[in-house]
Protein backbone atom coordinates (compact mmCIF):
# COMPACT_ATOMS: atom_id res chain seq x y z
CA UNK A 1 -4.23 6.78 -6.20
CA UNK A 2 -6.12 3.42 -7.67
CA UNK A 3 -9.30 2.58 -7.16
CA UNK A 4 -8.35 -0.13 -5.10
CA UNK A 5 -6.55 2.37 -2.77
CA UNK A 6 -9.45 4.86 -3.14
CA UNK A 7 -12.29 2.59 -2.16
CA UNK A 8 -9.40 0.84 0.70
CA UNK A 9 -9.14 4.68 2.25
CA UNK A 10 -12.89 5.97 1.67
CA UNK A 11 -15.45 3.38 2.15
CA UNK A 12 -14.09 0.03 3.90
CA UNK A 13 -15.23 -1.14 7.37
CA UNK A 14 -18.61 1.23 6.70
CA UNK A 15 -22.16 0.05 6.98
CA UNK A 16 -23.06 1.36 3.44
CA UNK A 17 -22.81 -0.29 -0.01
CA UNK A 18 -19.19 1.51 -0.59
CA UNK A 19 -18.28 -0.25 2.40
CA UNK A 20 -19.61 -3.48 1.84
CA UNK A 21 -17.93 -3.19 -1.78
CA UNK A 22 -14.87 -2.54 -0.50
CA UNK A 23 -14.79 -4.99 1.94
CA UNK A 24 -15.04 -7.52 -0.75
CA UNK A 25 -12.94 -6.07 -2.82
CA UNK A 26 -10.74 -6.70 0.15
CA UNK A 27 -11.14 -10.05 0.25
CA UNK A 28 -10.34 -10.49 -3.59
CA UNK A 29 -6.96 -8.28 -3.43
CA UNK A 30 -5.05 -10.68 -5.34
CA UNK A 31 -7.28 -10.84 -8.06
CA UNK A 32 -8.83 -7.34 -8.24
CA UNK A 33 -7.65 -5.58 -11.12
CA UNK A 34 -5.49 -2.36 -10.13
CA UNK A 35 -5.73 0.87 -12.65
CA UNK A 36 -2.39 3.62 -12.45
CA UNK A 37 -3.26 6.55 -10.64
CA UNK A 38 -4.83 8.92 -13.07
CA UNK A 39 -5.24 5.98 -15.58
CA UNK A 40 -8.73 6.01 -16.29
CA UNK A 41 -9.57 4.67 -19.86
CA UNK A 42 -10.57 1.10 -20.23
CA UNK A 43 -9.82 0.24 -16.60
CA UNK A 44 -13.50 0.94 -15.85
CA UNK A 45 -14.73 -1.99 -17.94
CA UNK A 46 -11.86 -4.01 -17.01
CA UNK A 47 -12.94 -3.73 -13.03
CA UNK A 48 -16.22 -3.34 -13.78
CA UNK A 49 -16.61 -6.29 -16.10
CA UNK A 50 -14.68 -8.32 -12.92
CA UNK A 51 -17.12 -7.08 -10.77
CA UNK A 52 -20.22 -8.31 -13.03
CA UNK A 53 -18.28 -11.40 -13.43
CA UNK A 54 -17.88 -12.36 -10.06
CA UNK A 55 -20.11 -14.02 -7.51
CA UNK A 56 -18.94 -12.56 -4.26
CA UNK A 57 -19.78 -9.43 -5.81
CA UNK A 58 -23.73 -10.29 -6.74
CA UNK A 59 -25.73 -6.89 -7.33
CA UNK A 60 -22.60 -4.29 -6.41
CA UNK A 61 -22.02 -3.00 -10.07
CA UNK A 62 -24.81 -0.40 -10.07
CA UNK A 63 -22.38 0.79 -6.18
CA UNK A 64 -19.55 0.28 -7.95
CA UNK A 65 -20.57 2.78 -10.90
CA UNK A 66 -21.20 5.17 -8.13
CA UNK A 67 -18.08 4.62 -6.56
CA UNK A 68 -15.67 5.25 -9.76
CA UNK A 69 -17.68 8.32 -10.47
CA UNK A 70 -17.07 9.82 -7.33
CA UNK A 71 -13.50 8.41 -7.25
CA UNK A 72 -12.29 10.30 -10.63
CA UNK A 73 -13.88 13.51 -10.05
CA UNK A 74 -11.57 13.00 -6.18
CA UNK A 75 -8.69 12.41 -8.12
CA UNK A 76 -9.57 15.15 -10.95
CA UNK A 77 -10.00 17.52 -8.34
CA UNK A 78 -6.76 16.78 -6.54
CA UNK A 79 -4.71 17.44 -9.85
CA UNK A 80 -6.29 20.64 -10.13
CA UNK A 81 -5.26 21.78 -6.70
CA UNK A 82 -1.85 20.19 -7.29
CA UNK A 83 -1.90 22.24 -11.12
CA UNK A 84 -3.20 25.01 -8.94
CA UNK A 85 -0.96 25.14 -6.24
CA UNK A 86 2.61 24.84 -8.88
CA UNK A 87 1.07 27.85 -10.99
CA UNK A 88 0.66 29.70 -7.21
CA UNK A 89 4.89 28.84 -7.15
């Protein structure tokens, strides 16, 4: 899953920073960068360095660091159920 998808899934349409990022991250779909799933290196500077440079996003990068964390340890965890679940095979 992206982070696009993640934060589209988890957090948008809630009253909480997540939610408010997402919902502008929403807005800027065209333009917001979009990692592989379970591509991780260099895409958070690329997304975060949009973030920073962006105006509709004023004062969301410290959310948005809290947001990728919790987003790779999700997807981390799901490939070590899916890992988990093939050995169980």
């Amino acid at each position: 899953m992206t982070f696009y998808s993640y934060m589209m899934k988890t957090h948008r349409g809630m009253e909480t920073g997540a939610g408010k990022l997402a919902d502008v991250m929403a807005s800027d779909r065209e333009r917001f960068p979009r990692n592989g799933p379970l591509k991780y290196e260099g895409w958070h500077k690329l997304i975060r360095d949009h973030i920073f440079r962006s105006p509709a996003y004023a004062g969301m990068v410290p959310v948005f660091e809290t947001c990728w964390e919790q987003y790779e340890q999700n997807e981390r965890e799901k490939r070590r159920r899916y890992r988990n679940a093939r050995k169980a095979d």
